[in-house]
N, C-alpha and C. Protein backbone atom coordinates (compact mmCIF):
# COMPACT_ATOMS: atom_id res chain seq x y z
N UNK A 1 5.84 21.40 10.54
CA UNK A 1 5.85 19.95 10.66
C UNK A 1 7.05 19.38 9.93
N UNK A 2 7.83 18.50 10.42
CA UNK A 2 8.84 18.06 9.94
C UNK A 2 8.22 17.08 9.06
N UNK A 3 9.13 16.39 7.89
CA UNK A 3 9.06 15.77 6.77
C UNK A 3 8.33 14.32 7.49
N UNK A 4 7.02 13.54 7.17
CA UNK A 4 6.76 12.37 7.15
C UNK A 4 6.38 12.03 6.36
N UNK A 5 6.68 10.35 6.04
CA UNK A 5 6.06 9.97 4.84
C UNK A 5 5.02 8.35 5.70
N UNK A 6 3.75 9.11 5.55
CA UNK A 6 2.75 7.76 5.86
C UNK A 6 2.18 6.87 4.97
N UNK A 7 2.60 5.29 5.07
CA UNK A 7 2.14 4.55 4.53
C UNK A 7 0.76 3.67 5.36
N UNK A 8 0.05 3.34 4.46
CA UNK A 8 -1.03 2.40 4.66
C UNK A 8 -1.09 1.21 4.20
N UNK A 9 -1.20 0.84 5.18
CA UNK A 9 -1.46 -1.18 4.27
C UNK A 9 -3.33 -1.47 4.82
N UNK A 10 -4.29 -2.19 4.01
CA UNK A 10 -5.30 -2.02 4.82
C UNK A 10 -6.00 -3.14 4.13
N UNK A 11 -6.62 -3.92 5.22
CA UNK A 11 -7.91 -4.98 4.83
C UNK A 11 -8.78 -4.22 3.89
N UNK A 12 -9.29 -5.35 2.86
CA UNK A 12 -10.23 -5.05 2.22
C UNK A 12 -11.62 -4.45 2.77
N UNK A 13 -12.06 -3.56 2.72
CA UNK A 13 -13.20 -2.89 3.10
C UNK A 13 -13.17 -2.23 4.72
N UNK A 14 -11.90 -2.16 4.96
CA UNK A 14 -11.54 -1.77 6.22
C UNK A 14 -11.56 -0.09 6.30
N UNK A 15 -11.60 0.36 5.08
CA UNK A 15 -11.46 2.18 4.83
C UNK A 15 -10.09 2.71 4.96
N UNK A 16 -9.05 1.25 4.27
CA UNK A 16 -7.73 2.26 4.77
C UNK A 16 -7.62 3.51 3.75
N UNK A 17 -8.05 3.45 2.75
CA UNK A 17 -7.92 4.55 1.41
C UNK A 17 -8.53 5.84 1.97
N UNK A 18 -9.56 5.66 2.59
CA UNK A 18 -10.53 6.71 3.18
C UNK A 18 -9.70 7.24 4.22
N UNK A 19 -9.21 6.58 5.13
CA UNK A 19 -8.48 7.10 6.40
C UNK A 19 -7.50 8.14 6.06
N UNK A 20 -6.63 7.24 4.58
CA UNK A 20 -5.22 8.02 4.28
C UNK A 20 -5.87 8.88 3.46
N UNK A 21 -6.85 8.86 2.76
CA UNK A 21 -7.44 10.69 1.97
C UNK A 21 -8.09 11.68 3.06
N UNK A 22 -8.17 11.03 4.30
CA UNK A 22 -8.77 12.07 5.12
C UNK A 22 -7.79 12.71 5.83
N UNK A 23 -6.70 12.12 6.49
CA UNK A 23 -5.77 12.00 6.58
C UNK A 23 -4.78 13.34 6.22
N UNK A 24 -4.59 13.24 5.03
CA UNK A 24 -3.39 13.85 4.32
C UNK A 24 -4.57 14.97 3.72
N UNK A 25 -5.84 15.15 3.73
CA UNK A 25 -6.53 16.36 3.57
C UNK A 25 -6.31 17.43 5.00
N UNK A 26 -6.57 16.47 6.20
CA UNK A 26 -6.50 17.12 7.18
C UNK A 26 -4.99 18.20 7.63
N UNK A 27 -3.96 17.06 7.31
CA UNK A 27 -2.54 17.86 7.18
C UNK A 27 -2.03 18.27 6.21
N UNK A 28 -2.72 18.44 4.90
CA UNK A 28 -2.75 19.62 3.69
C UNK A 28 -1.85 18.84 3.04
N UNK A 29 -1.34 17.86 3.14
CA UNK A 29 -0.09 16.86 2.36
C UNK A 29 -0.58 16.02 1.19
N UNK A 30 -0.27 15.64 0.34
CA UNK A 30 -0.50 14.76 -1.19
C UNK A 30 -0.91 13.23 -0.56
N UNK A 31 -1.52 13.24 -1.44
CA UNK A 31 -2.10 11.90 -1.32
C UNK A 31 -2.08 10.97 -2.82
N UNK A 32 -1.37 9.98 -2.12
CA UNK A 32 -0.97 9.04 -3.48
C UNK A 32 -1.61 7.60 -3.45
N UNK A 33 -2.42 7.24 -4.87
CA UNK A 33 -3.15 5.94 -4.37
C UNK A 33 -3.00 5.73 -6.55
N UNK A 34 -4.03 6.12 -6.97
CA UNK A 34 -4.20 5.74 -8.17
C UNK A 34 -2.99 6.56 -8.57
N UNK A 35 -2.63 7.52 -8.92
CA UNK A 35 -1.41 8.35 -8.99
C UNK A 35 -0.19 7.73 -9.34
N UNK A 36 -0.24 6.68 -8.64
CA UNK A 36 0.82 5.62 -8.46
C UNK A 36 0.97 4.79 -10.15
N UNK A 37 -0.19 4.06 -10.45
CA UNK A 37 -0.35 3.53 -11.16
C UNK A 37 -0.39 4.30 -12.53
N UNK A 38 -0.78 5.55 -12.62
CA UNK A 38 -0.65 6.12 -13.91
C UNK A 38 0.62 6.75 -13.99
N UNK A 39 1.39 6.67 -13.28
CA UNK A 39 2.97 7.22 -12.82
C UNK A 39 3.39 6.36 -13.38
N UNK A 40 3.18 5.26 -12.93
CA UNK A 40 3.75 3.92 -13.56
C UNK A 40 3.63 3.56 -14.93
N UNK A 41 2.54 3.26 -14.90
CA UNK A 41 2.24 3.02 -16.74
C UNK A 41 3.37 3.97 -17.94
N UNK A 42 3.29 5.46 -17.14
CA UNK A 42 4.16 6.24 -18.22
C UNK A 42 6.00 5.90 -18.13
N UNK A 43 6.11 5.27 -16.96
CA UNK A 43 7.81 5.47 -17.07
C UNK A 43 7.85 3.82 -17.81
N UNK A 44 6.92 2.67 -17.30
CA UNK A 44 7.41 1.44 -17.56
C UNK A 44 7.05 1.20 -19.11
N UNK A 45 6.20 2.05 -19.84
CA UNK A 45 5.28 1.92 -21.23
C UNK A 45 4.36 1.17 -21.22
N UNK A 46 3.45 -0.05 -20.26
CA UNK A 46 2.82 -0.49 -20.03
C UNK A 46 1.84 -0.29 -19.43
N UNK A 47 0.42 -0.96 -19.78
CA UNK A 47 -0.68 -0.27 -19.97
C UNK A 47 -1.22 0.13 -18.28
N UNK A 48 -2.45 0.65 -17.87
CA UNK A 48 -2.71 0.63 -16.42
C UNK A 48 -3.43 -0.82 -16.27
N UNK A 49 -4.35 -0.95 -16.98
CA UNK A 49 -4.71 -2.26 -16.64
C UNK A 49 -3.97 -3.22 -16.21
N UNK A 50 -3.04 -3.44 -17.18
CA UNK A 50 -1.89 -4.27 -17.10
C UNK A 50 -1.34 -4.28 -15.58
N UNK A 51 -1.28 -3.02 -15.24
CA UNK A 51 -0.37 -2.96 -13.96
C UNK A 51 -1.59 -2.91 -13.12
N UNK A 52 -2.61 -2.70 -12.58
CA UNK A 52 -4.02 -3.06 -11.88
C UNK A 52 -4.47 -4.79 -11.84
N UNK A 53 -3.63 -5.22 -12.82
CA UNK A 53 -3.56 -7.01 -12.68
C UNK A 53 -2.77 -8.11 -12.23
N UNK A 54 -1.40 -6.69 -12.48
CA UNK A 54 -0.37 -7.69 -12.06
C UNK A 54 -0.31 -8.20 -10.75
N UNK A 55 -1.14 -7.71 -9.83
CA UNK A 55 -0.59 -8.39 -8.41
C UNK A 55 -1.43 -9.84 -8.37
N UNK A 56 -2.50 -10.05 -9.40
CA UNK A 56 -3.21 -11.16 -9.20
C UNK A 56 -2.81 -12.13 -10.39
N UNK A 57 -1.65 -11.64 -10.87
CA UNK A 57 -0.98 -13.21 -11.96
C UNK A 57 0.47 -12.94 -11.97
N UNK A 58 1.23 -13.18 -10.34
CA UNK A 58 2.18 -13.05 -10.15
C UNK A 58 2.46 -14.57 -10.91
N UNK A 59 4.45 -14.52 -11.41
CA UNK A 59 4.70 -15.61 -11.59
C UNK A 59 4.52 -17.34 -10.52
N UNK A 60 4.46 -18.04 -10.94
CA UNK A 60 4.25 -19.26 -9.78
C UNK A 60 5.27 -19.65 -9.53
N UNK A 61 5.92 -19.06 -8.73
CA UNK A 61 7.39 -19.04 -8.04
C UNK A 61 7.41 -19.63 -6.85
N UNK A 62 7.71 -20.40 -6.22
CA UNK A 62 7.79 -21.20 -4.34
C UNK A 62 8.53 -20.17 -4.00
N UNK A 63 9.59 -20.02 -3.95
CA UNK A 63 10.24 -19.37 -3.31
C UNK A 63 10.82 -18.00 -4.70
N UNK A 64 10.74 -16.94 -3.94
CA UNK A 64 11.22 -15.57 -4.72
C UNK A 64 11.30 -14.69 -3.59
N UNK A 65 12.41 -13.60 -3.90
CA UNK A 65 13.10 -12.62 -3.55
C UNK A 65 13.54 -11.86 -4.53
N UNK A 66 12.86 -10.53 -4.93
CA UNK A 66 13.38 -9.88 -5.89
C UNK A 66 14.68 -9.10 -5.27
N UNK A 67 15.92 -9.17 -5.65
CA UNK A 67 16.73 -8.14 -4.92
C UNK A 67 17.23 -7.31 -5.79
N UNK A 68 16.10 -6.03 -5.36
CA UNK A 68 16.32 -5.12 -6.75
C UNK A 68 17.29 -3.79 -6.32
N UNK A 69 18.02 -4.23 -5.18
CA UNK A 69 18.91 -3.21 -4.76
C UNK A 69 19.98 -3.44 -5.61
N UNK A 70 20.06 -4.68 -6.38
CA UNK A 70 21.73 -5.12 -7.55
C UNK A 70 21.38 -4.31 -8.65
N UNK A 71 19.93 -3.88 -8.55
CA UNK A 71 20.01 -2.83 -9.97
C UNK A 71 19.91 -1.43 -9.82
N UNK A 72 20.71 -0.56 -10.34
CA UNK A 72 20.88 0.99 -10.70
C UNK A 72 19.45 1.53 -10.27
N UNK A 73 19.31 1.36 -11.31
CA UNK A 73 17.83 1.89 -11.65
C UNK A 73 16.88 0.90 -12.52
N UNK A 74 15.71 1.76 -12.57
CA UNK A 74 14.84 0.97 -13.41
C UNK A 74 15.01 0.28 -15.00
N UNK A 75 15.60 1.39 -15.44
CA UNK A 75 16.13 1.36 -17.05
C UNK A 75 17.16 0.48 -16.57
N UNK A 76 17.96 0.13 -15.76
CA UNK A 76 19.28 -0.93 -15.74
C UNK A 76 18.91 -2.11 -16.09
N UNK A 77 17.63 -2.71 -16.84
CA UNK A 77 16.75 -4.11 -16.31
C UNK A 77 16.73 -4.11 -17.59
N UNK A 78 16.72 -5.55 -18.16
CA UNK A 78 16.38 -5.37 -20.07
C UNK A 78 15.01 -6.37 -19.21
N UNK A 79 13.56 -6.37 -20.28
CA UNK A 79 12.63 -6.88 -19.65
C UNK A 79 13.08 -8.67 -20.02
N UNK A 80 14.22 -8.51 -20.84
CA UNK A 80 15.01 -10.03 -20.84
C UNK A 80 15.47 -10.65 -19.76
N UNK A 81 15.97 -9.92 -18.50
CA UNK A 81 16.47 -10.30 -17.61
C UNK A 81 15.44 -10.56 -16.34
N UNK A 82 14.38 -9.93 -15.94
CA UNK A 82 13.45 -10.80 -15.09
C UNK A 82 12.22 -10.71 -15.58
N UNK A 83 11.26 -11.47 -14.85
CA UNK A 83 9.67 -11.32 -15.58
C UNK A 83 9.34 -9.91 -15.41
N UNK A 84 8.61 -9.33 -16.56
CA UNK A 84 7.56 -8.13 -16.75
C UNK A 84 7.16 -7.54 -15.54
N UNK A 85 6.44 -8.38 -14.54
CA UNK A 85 5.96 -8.03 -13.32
C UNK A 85 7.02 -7.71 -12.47
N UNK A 86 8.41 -8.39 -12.41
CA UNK A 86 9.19 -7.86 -11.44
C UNK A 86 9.68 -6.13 -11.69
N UNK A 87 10.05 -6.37 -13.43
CA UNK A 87 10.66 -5.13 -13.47
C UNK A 87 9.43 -4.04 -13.52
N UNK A 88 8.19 -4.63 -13.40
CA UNK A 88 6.70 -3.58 -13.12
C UNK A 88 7.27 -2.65 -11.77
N UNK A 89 7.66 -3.85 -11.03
CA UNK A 89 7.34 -3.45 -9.73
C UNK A 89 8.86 -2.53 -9.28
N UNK A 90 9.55 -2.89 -9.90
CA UNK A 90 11.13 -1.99 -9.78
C UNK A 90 10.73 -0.55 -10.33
N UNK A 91 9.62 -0.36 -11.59
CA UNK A 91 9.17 0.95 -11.84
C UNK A 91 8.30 1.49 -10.97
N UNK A 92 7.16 0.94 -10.27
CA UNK A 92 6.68 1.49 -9.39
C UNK A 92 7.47 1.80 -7.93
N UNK A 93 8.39 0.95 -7.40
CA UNK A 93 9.03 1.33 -6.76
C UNK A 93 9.86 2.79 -6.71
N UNK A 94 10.38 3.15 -8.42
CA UNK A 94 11.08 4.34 -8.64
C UNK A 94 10.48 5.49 -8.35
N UNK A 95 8.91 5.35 -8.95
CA UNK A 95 7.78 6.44 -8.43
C UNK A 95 7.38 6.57 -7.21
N UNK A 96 7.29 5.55 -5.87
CA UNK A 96 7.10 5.82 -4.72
C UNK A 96 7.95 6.79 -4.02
N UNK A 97 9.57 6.25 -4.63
CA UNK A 97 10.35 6.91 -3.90
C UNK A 97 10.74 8.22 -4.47
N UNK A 98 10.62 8.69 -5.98
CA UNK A 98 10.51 10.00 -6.90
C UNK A 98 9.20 10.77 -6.09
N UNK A 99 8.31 10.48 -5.65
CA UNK A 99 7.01 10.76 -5.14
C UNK A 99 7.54 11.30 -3.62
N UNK A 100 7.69 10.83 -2.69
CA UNK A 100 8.48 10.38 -0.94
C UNK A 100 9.72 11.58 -1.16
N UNK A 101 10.61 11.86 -1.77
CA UNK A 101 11.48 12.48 -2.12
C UNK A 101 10.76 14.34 -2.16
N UNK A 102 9.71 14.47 -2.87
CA UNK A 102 9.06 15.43 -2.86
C UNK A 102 8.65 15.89 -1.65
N UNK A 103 8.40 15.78 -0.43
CA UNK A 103 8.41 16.05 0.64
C UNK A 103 7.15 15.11 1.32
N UNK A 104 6.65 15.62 3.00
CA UNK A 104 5.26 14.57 3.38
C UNK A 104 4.48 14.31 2.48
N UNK A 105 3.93 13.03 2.83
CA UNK A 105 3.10 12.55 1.91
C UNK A 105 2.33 11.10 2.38
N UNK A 106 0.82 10.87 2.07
CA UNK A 106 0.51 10.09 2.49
C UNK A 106 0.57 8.69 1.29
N UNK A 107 1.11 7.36 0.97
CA UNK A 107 0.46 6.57 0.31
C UNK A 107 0.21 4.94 0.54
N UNK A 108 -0.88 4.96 -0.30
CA UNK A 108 -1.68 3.97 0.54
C UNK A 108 -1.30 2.41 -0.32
N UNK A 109 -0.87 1.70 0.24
CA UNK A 109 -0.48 0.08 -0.47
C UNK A 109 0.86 -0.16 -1.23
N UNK A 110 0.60 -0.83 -2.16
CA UNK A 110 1.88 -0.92 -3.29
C UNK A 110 3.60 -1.23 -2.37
N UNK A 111 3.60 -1.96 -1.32
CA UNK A 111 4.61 -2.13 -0.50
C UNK A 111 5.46 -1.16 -0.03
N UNK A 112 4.77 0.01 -0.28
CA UNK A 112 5.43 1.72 0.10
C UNK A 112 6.18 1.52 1.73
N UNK A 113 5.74 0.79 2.96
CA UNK A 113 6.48 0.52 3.75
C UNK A 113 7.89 -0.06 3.67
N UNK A 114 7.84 -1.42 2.63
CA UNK A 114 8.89 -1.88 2.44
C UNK A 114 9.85 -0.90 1.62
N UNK A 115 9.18 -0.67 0.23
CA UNK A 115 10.58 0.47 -0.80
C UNK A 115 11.11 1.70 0.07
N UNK A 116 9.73 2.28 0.85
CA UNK A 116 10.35 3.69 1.62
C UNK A 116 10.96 3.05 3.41
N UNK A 117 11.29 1.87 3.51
CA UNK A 117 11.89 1.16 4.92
C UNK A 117 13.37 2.11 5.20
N UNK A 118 14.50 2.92 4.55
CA UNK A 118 15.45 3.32 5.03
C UNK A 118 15.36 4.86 4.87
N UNK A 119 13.94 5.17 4.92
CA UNK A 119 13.65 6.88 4.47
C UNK A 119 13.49 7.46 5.72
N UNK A 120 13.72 8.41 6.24
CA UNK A 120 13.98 9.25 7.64
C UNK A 120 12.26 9.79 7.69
N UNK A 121 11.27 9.40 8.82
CA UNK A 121 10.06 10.15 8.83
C UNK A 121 9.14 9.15 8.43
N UNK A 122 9.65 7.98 7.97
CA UNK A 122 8.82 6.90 7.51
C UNK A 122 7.56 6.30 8.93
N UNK A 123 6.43 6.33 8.67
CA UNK A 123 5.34 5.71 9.67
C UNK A 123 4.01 4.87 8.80
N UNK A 124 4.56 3.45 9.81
CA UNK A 124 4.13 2.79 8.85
C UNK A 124 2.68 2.28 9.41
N UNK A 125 1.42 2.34 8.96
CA UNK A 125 0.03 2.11 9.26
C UNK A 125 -0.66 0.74 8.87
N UNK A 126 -1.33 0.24 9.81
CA UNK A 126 -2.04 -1.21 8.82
C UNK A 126 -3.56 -0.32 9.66
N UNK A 127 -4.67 -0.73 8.51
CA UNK A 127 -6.00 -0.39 9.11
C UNK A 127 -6.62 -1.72 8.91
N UNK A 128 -7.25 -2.25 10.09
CA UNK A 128 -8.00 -3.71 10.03
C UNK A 128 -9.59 -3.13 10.29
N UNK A 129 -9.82 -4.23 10.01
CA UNK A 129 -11.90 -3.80 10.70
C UNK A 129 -12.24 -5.05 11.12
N UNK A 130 -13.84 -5.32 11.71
CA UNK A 130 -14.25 -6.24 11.68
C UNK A 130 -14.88 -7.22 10.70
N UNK A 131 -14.85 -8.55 10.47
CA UNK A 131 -15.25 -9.00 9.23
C UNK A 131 -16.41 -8.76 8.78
N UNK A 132 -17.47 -8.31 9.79
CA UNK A 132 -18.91 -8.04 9.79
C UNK A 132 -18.80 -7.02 9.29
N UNK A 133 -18.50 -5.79 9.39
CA UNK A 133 -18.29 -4.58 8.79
C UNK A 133 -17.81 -4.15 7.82
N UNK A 134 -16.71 -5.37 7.74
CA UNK A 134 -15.93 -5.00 5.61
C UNK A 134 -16.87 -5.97 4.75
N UNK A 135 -17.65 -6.81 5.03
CA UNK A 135 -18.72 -7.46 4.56
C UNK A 135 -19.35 -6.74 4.34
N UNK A 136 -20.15 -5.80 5.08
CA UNK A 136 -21.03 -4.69 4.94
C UNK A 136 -20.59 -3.51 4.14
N UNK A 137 -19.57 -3.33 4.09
CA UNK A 137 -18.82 -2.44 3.58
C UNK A 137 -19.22 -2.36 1.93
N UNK A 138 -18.61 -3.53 1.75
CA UNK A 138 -18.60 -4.30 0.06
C UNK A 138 -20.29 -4.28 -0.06
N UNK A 139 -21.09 -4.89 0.34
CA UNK A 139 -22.26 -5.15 0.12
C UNK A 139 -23.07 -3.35 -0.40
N UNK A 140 -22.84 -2.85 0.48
CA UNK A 140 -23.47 -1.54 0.85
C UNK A 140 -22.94 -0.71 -0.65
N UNK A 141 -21.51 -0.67 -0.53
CA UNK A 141 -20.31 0.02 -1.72
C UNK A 141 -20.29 -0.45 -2.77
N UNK A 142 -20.85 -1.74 -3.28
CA UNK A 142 -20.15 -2.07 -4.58
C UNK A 142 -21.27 -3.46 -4.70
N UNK A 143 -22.30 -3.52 -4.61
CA UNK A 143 -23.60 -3.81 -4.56
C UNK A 143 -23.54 -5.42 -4.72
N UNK A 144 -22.98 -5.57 -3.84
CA UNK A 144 -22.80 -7.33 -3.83
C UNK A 144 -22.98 -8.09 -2.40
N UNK A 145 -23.66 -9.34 -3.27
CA UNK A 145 -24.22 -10.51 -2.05
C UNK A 145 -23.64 -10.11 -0.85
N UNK A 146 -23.92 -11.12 0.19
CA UNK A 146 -23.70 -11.47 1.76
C UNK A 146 -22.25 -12.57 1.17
N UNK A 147 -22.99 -13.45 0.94
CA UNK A 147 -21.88 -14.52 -0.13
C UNK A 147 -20.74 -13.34 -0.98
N UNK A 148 -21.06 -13.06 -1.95
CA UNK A 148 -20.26 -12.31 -2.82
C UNK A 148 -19.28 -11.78 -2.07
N UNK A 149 -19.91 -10.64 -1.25
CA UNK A 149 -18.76 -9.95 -0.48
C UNK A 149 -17.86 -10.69 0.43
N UNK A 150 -17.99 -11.27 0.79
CA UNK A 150 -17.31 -12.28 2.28
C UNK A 150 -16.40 -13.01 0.89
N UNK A 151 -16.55 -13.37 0.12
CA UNK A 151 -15.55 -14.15 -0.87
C UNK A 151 -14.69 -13.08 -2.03
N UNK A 152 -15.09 -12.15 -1.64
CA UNK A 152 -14.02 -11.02 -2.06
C UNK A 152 -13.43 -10.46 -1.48
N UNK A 153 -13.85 -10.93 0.36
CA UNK A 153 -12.94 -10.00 0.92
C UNK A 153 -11.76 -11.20 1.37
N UNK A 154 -11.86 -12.21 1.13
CA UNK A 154 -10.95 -13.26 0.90
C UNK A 154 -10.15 -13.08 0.03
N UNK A 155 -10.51 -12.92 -0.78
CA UNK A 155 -10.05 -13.16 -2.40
C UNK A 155 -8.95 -11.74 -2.64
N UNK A 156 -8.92 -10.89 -2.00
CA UNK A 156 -8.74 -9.46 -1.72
C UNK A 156 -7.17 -10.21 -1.12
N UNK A 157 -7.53 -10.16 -0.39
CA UNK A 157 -6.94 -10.12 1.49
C UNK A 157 -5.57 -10.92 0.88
N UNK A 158 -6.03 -12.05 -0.01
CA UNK A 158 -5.34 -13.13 -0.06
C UNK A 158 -3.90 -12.28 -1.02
N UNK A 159 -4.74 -11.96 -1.95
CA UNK A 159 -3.81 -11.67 -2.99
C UNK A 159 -3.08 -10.32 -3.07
N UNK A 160 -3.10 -9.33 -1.53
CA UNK A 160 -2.39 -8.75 -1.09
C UNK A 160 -1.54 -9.16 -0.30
N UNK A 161 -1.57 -10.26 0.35
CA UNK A 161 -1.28 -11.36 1.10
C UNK A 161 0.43 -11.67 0.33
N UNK A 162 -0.21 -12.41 -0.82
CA UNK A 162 0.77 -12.99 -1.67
C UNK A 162 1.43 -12.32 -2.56
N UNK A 163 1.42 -11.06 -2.74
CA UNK A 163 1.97 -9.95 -3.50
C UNK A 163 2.94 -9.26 -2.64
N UNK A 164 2.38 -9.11 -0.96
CA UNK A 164 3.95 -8.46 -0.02
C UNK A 164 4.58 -9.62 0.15
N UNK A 165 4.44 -10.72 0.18
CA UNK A 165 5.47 -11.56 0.25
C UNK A 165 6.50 -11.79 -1.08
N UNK A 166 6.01 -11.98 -1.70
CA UNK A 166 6.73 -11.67 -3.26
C UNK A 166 7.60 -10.94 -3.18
N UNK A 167 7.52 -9.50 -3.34
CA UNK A 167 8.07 -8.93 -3.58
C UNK A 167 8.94 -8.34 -2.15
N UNK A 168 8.92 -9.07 -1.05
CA UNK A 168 9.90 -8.50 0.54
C UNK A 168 9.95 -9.67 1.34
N UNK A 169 9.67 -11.01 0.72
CA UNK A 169 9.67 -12.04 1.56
C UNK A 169 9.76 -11.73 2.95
N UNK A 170 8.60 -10.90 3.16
CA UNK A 170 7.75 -10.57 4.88
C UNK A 170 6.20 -10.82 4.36
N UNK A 171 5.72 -11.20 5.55
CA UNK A 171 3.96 -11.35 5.90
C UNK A 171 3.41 -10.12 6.30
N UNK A 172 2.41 -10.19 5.04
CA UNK A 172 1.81 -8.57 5.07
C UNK A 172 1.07 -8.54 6.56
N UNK A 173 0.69 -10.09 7.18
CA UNK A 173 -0.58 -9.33 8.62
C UNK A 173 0.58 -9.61 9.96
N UNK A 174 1.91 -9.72 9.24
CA UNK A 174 2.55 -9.44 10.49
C UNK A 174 2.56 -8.23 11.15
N UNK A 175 2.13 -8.17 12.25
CA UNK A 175 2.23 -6.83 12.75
C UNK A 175 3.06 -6.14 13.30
N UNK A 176 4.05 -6.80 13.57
CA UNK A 176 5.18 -6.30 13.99
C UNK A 176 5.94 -5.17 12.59
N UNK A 177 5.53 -5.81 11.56
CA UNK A 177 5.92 -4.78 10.43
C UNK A 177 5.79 -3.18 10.68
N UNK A 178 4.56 -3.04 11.77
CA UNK A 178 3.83 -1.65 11.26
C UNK A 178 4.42 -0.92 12.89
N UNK A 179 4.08 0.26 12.47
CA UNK A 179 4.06 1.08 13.56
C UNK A 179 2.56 1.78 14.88
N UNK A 180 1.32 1.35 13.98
CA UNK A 180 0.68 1.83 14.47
C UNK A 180 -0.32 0.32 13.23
N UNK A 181 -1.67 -0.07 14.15
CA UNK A 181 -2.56 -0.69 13.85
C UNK A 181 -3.56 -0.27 13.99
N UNK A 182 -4.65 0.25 13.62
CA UNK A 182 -5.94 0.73 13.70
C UNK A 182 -7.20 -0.26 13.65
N UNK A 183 -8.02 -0.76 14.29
CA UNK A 183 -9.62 -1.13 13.75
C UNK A 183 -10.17 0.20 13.56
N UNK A 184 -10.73 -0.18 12.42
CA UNK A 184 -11.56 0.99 11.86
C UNK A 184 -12.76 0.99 12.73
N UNK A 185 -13.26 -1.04 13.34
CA UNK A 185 -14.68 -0.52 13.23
C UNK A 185 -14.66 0.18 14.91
N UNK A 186 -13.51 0.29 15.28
CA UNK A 186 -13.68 0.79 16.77
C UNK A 186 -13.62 2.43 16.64
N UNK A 187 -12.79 3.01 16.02
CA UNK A 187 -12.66 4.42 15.30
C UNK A 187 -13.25 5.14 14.88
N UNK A 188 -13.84 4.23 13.59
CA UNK A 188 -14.36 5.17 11.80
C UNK A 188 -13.07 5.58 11.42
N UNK A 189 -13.61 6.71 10.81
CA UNK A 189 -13.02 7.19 9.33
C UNK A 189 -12.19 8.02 10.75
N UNK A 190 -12.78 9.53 11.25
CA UNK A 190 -11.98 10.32 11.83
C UNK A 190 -11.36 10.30 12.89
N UNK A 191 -12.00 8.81 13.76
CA UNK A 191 -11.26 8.43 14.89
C UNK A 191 -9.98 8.16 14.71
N UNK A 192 -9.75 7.17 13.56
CA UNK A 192 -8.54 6.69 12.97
C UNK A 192 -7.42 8.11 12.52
N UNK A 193 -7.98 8.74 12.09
CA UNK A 193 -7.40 10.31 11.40
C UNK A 193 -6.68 11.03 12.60
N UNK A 194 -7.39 11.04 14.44
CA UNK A 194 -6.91 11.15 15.11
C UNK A 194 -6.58 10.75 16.33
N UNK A 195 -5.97 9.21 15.89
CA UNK A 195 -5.09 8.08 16.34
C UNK A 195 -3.89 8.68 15.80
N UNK A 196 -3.82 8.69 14.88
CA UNK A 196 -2.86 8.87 13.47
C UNK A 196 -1.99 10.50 14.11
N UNK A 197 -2.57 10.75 14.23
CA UNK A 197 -2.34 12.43 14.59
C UNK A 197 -1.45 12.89 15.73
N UNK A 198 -2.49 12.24 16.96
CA UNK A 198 -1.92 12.02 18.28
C UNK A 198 -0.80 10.82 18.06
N UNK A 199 0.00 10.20 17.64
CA UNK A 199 0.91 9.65 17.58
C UNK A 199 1.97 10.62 16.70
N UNK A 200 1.39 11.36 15.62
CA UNK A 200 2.68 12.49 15.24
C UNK A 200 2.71 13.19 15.79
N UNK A 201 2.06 13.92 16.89
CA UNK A 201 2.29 14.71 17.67
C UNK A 201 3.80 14.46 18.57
N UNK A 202 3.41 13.21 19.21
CA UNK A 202 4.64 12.48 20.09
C UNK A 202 5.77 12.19 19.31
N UNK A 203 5.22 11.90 18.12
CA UNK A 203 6.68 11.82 17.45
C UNK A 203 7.72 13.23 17.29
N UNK A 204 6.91 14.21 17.14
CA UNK A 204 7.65 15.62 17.02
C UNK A 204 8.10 15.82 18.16
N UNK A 205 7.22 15.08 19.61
CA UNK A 205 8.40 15.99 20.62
C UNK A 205 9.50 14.71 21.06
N UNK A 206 9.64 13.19 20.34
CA UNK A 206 10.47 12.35 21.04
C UNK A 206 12.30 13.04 20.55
């Protein structure tokens, strides 16, 4: 199999995490999700929590564009020169692509479409569901209301929402972003696994 690197972007309670661990079990390849974040914590010195929060107390910026291609590297940044969270995200960026560099690999969120956008093998995934079903999802998974869940999967949605724009001034439910769109609830878990599949197939013989 030639080198791919699959990213996931995925509605809250839609099973994109599940898809991409089934996924990258099925084609024996790494799978990167929390990995990410404790990767992070050690190069930036900042805590995981810290970085598990930052996407929900971005600065209150109208308009932002980080253009972190003017910097070297990560260490090129004094945390004097932009907010904490930007240069967060310039360190996690270093690990996606230190990670992607290592050969196929599946990972799921963290704008991995956008940082890995000029990488050869790049395929980029959004997994949606129905709202009835990521409602159920949450309720069933993580033992919360009819109410509760439906306002977290808002609350979710939103602030992944406002975190790819931040940081790529693009709209995360644009779809034109992605290469391949999935409903889960038409799929599941392994239907999606081989959607996913049968499209690398075609890719190896285009």
């Amino acid at each position: 199999m030639k080198k791919f690197l699959l990213t996931i972007s995925r509605e809250y309670g839609s099973g994109g995490r599940r898809i991409g661990k089934a996924l990258a079990d099925d084609l024996g390849i790494p799978f990167y999700d929390e990995e990410i974040r404790t990767l992070t914590a050690e190069k930036s010195g900042l805590s995981e929590d810290f970085i598990a929060k930052s996407a929900e107390n971005l600065p209150n910026t109208f308009l932002h564009n980080l253009n972190y291609s003017a910097y070297s590297s990560y260490d090129s940044v004094s945390f004097y020169d932009i907010p904490v969270t930007d240069k967060l995200f310039l360190a996690q960026s270093e690990v996606i692509k230190e990670l992607a560099a290592r050969g196929s690999c599946v990972i799921v969120g963290r704008c991995a479409d956008f940082v890995l956008r000029d990488e050869a093998g790049l395929v980029k995934i959004m997994v949606r569901g129905e709202k009835d079903d990521r409602v159920r999802y949450a309720v069933e998974n993580h033992n919360l209301s009819q109410e509760k869940a439906a306002e977290t999967l808002r609350k979710i949605d939103k602030s992944r929402t406002n975190y790819y724009k931040y940081y790529t001034n693009r709209q995360w439910d644009n779809l034109d972003n992605f290469d391949l769109v999935i409903n889960s609830s038409f799929t599941g878990i392994d239907g999606a696994v081989a959607v996913i599949k049968a499209m690398m197939e075609h890719m190896k013989e285009a």
